[in-house]
PDB file of N, CA and C in Angstrom:
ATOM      1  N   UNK A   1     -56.939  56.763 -94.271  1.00  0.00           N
ATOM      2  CA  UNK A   1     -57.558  56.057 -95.373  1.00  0.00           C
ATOM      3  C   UNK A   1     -58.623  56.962 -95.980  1.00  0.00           C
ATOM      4  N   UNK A   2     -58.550  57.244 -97.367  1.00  0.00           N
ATOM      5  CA  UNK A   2     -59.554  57.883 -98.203  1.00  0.00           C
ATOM      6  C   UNK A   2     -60.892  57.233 -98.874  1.00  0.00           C
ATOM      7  N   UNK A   3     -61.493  57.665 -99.209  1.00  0.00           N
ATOM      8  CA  UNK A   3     -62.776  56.576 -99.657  1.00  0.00           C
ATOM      9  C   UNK A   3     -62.356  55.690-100.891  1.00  0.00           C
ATOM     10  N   UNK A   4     -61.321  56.077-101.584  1.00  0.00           N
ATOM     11  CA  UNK A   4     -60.723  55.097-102.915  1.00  0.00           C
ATOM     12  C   UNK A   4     -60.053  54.031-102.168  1.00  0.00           C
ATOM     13  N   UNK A   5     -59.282  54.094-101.144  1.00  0.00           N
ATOM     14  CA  UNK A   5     -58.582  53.093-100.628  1.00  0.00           C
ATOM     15  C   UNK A   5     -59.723  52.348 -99.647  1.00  0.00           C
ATOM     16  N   UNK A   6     -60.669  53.092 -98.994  1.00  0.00           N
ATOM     17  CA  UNK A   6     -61.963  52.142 -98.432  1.00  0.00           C
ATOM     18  C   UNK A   6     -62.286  50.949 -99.588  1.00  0.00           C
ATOM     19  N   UNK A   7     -62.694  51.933-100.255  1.00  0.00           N
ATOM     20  CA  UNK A   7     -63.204  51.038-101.506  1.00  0.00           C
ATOM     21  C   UNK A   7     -62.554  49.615-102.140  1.00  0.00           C
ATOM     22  N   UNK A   8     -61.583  49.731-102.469  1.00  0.00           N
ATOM     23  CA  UNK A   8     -60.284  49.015-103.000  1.00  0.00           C
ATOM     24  C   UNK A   8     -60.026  47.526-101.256  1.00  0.00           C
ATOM     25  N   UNK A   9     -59.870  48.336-100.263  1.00  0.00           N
ATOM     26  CA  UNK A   9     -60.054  47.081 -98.961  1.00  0.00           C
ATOM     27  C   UNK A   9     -61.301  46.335 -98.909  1.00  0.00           C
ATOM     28  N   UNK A  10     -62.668  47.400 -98.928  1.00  0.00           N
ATOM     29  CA  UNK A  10     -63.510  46.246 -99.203  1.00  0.00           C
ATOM     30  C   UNK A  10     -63.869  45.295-100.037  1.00  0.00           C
ATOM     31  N   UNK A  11     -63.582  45.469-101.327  1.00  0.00           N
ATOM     32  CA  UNK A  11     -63.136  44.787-102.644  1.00  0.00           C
ATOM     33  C   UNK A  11     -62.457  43.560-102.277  1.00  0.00           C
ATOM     34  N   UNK A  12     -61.920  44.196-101.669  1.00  0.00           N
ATOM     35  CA  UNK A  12     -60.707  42.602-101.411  1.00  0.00           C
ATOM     36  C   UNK A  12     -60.813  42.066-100.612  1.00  0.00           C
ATOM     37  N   UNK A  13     -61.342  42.697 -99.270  1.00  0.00           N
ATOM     38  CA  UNK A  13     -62.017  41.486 -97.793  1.00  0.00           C
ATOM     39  C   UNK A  13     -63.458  40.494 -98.541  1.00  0.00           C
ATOM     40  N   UNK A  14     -63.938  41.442 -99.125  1.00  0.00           N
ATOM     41  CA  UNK A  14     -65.497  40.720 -99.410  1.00  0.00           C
ATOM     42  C   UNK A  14     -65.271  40.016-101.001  1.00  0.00           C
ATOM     43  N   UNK A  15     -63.868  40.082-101.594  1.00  0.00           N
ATOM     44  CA  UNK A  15     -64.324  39.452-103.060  1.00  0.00           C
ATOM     45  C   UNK A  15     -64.521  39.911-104.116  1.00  0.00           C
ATOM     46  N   UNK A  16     -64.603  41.378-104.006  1.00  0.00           N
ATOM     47  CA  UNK A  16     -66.103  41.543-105.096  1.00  0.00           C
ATOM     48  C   UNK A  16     -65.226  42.503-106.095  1.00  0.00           C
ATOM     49  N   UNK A  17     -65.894  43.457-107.088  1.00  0.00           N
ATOM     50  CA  UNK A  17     -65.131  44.177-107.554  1.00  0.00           C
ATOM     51  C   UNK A  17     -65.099  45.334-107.231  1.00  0.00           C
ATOM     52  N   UNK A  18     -64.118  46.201-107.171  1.00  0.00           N
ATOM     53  CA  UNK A  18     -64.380  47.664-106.943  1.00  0.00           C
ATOM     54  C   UNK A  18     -65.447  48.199-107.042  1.00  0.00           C
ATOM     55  N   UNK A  19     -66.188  48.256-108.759  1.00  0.00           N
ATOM     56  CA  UNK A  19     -67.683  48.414-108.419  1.00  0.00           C
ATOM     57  C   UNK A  19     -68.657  48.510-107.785  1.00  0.00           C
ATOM     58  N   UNK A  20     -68.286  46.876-107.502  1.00  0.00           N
ATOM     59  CA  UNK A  20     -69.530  46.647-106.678  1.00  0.00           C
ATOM     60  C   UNK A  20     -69.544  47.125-104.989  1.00  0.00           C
ATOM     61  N   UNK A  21     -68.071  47.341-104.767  1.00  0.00           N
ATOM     62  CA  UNK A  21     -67.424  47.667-103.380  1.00  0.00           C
ATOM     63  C   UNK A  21     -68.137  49.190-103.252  1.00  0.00           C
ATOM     64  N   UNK A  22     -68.334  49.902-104.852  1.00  0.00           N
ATOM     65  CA  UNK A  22     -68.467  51.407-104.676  1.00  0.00           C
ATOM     66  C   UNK A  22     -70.185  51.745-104.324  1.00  0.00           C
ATOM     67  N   UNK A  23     -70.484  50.606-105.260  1.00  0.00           N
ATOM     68  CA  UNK A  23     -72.135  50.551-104.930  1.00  0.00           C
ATOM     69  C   UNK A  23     -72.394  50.466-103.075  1.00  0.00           C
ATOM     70  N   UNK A  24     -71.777  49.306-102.818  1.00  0.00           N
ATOM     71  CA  UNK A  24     -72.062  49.035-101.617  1.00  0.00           C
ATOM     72  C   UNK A  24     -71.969  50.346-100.363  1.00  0.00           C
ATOM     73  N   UNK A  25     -70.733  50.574-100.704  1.00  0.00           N
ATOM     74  CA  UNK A  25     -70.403  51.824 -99.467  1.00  0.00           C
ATOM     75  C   UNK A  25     -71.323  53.140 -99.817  1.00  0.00           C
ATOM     76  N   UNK A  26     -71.849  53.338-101.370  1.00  0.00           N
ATOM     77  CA  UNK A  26     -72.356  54.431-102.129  1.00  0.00           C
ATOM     78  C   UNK A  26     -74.102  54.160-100.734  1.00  0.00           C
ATOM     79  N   UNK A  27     -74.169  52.810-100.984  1.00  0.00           N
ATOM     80  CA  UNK A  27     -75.717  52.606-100.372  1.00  0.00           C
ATOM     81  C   UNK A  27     -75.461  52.503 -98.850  1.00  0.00           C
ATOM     82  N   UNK A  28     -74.900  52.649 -98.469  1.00  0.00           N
ATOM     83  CA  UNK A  28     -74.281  52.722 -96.882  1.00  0.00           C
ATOM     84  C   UNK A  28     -74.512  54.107 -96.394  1.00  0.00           C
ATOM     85  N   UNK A  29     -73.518  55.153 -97.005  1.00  0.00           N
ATOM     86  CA  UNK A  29     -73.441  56.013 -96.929  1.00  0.00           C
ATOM     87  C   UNK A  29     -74.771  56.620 -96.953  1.00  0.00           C
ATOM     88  N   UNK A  30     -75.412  56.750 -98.320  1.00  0.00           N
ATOM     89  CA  UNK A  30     -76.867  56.906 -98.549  1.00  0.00           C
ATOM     90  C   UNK A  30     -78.027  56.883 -97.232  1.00  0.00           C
ATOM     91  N   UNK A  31     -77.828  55.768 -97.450  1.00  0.00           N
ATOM     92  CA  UNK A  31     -78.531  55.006 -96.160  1.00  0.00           C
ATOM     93  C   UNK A  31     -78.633  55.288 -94.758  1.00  0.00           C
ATOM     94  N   UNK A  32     -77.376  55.602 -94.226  1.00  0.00           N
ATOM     95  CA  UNK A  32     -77.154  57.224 -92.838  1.00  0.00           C
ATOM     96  C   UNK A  32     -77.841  58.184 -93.681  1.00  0.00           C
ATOM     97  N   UNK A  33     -77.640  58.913 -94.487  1.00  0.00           N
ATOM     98  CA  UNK A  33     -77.536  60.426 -94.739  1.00  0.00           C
ATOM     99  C   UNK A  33     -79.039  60.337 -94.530  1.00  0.00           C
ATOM    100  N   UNK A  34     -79.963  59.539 -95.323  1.00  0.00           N
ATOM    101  CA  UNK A  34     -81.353  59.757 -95.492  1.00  0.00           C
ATOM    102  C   UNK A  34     -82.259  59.372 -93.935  1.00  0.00           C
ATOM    103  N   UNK A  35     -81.713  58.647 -92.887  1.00  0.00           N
ATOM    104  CA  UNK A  35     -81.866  58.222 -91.537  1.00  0.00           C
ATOM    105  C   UNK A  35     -81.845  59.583 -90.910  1.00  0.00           C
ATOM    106  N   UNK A  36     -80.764  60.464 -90.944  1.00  0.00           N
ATOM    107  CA  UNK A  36     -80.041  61.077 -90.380  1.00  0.00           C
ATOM    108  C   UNK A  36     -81.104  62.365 -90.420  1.00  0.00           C
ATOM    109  N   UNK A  37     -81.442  62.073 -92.000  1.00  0.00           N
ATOM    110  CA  UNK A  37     -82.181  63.837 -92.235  1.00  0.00           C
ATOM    111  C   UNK A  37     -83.497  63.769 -91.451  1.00  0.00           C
ATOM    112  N   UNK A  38     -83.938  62.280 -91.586  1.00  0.00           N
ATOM    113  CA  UNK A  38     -85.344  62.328 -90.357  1.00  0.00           C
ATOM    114  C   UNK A  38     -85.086  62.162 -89.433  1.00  0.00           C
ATOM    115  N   UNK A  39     -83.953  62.812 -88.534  1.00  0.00           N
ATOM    116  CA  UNK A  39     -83.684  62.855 -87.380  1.00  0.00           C
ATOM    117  C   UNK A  39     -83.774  61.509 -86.623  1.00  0.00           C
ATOM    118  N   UNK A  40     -83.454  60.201 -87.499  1.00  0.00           N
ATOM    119  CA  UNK A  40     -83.137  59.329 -86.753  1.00  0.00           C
ATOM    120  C   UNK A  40     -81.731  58.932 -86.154  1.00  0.00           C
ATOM    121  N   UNK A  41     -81.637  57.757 -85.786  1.00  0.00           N
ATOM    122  CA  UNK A  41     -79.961  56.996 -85.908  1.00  0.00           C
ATOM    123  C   UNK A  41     -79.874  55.441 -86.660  1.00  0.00           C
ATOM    124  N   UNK A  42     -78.268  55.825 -86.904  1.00  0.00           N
ATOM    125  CA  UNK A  42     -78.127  54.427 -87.460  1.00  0.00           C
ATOM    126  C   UNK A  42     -76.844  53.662 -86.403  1.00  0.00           C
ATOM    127  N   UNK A  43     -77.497  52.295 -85.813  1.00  0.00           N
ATOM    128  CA  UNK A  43     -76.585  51.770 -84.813  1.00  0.00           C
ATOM    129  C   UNK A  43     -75.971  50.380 -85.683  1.00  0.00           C
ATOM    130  N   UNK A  44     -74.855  50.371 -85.316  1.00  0.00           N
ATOM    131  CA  UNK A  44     -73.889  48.966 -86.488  1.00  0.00           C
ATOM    132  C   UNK A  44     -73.500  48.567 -84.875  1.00  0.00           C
ATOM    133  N   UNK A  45     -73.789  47.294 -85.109  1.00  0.00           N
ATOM    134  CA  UNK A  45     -73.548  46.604 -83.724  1.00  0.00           C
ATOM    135  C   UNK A  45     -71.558  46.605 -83.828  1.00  0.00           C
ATOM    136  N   UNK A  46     -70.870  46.611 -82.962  1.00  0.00           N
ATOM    137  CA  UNK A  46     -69.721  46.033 -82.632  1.00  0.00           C
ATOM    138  C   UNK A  46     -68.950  47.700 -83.630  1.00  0.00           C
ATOM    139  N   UNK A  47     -69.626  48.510 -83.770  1.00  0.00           N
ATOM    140  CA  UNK A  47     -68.926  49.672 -84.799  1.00  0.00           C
ATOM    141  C   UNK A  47     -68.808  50.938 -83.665  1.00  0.00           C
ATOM    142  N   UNK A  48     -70.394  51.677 -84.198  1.00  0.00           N
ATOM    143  CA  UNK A  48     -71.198  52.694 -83.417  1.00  0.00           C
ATOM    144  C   UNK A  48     -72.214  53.084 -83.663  1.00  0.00           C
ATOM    145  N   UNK A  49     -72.776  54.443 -83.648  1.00  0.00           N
ATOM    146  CA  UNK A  49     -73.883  55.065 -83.760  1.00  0.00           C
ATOM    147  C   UNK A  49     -73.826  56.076 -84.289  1.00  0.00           C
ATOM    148  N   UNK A  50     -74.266  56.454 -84.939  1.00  0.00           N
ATOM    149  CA  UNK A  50     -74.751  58.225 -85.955  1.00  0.00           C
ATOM    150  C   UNK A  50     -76.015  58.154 -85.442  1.00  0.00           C
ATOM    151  N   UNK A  51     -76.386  59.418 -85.031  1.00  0.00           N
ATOM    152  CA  UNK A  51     -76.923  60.318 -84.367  1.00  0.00           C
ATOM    153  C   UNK A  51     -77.130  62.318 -85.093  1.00  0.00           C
ATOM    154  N   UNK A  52     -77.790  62.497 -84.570  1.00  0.00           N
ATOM    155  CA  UNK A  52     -78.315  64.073 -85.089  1.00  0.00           C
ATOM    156  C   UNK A  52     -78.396  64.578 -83.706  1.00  0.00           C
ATOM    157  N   UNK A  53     -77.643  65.415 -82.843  1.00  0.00           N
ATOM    158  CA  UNK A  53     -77.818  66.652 -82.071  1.00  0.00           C
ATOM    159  C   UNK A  53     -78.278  67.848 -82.496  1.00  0.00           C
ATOM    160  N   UNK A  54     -78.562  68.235 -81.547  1.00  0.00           N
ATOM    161  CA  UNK A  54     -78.735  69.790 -81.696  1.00  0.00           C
ATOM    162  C   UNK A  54     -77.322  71.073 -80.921  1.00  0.00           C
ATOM    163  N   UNK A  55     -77.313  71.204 -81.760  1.00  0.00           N
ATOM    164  CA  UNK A  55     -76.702  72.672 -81.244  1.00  0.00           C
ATOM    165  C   UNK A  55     -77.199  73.622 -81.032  1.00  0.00           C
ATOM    166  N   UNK A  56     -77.008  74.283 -79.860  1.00  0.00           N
ATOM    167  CA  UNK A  56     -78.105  75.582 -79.504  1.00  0.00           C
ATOM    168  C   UNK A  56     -77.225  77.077 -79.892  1.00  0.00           C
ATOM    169  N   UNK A  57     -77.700  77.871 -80.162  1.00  0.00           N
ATOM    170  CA  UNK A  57     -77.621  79.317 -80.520  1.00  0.00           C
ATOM    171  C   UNK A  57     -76.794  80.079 -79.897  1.00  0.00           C
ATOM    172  N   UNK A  58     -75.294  80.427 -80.397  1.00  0.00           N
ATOM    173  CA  UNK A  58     -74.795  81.178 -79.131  1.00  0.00           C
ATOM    174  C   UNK A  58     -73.726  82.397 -79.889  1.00  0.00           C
ATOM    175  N   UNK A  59     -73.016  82.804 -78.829  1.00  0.00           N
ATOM    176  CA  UNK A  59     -72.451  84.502 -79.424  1.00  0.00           C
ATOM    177  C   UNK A  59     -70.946  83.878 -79.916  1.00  0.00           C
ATOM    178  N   UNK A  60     -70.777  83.881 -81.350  1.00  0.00           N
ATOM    179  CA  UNK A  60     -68.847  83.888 -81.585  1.00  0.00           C
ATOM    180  C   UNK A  60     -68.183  85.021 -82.042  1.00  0.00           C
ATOM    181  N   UNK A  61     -66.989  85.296 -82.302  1.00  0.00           N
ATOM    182  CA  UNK A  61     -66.432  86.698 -82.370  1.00  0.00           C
ATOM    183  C   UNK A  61     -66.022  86.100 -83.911  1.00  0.00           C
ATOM    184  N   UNK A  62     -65.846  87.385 -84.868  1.00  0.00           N
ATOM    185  CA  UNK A  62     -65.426  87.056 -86.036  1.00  0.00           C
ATOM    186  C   UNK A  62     -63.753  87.708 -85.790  1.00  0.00           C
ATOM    187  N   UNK A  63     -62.929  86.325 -86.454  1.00  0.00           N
ATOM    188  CA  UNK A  63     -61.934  86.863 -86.074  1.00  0.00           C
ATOM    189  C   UNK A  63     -60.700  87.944 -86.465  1.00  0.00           C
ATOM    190  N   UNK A  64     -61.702  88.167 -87.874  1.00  0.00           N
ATOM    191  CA  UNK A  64     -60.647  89.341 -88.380  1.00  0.00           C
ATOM    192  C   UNK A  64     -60.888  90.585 -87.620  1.00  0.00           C
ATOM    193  N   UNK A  65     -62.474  90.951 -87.006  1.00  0.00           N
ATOM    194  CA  UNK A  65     -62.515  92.223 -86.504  1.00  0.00           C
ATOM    195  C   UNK A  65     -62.823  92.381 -85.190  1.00  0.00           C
ATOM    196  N   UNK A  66     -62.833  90.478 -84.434  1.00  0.00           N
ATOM    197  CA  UNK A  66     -62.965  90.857 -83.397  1.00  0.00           C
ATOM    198  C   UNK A  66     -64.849  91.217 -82.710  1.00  0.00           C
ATOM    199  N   UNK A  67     -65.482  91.331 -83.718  1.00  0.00           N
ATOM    200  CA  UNK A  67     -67.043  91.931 -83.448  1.00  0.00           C
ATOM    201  C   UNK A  67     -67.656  90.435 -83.378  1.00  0.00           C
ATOM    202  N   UNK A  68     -68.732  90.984 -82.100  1.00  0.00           N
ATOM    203  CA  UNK A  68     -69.516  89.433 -81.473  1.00  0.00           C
ATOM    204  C   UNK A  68     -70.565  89.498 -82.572  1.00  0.00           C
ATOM    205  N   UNK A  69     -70.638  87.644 -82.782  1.00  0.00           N
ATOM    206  CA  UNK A  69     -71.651  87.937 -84.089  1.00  0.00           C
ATOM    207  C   UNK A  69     -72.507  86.459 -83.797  1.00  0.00           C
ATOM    208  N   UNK A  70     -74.039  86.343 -83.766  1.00  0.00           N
ATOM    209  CA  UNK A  70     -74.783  85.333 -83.716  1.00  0.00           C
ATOM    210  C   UNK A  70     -74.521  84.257 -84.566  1.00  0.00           C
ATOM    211  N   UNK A  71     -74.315  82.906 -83.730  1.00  0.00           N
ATOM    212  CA  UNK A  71     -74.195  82.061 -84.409  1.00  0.00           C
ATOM    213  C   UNK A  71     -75.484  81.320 -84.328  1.00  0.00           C
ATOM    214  N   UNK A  72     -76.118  80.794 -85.594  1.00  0.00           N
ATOM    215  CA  UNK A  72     -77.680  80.090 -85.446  1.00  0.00           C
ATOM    216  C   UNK A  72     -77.805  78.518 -84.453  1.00  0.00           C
ATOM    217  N   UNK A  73     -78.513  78.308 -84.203  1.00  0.00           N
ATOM    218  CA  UNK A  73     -78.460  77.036 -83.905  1.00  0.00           C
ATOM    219  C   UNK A  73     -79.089  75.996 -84.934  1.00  0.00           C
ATOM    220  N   UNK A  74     -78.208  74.782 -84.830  1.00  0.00           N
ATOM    221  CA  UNK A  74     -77.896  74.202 -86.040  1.00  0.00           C
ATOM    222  C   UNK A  74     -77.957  72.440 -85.445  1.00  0.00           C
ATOM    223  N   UNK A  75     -78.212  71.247 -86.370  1.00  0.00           N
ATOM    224  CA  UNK A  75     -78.282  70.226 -86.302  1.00  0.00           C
ATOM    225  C   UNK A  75     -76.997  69.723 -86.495  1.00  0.00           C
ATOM    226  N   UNK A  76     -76.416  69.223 -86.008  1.00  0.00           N
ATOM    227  CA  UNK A  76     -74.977  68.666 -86.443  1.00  0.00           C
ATOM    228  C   UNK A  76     -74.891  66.675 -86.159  1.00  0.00           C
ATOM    229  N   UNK A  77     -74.522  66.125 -87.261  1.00  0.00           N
ATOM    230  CA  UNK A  77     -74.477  64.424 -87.164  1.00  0.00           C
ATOM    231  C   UNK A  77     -73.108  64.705 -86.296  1.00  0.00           C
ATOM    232  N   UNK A  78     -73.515  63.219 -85.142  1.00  0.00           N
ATOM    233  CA  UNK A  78     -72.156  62.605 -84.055  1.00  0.00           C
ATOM    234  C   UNK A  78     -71.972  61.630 -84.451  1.00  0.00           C
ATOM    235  N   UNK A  79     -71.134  61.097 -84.223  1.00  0.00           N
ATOM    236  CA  UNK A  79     -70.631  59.571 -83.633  1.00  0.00           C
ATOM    237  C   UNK A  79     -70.239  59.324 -82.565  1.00  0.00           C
ATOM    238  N   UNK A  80     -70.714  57.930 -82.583  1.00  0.00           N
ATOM    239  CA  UNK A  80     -70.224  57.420 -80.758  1.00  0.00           C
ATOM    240  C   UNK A  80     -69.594  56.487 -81.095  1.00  0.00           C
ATOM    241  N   UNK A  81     -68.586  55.985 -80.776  1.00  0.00           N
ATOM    242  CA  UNK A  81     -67.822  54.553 -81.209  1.00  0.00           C
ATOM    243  C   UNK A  81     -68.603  53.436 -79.665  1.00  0.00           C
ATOM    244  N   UNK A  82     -68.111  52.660 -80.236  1.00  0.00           N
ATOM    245  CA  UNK A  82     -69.212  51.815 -80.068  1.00  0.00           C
ATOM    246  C   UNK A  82     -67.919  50.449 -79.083  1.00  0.00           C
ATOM    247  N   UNK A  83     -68.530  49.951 -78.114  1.00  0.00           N
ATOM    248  CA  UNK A  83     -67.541  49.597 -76.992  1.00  0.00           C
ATOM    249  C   UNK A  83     -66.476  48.255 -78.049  1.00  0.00           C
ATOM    250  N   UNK A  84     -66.896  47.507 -78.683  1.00  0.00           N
ATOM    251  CA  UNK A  84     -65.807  46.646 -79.392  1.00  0.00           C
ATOM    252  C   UNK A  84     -64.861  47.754 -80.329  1.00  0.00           C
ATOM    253  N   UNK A  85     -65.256  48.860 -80.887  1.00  0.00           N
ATOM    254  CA  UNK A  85     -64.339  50.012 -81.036  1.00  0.00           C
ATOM    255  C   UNK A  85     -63.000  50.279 -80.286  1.00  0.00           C
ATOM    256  N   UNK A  86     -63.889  50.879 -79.156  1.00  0.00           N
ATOM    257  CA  UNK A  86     -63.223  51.262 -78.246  1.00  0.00           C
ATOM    258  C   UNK A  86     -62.079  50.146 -77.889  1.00  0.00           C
ATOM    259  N   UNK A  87     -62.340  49.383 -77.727  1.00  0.00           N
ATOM    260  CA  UNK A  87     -61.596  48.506 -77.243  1.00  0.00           C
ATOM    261  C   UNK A  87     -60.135  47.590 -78.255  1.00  0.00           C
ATOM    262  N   UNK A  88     -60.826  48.116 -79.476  1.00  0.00           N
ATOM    263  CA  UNK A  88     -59.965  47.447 -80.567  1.00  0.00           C
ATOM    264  C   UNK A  88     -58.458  48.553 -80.379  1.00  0.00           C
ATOM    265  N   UNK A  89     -58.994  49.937 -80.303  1.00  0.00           N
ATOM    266  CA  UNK A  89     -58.045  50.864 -80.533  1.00  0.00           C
ATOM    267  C   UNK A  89     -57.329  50.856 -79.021  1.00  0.00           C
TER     268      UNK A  89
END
């Protein structure tokens, strides 16, 4: 499923119009990203969790030549699915 077809299902579970389906997920989305950048989380009961790790600093090879080359350490967003998840799938 792509975000046009997200869009278009929630439209139609909740009623509303595409629009407003786009607003909604637009402020969702939003709404992690800006959590996320202050290194918080966002927990949706019965869903999961977004989260911000850290990745620590380590040696990868580039692979056209083969030469070891520093990779930085970097913040990367997770997800955890969340046990009614788990359990649905």
């Amino acid at each position: 499923m792509n975000k046009t077809e997200l869009i278009e299902h929630i439209a139609k579970q909740a009623d509303i119009s595409k629009a407003a389906a786009t607003r909604a997920l637009e402020a969702l989305i939003g709404g992690v990203k800006t959590t996320l950048k202050k290194n918080g989380s966002v927990a949706i009961a019965g869903f999961g969790t977004f989260a911000v790790t850290k990745r620590a600093a380590r040696t990868g090879r580039n692979p056209r030549t083969g030469d070891a080359i520093k990779i930085k350490a970097a913040k990367v967003p997770k997800f955890r699915p969340g046990k009614a998840l788990k359990d649905a799938l």
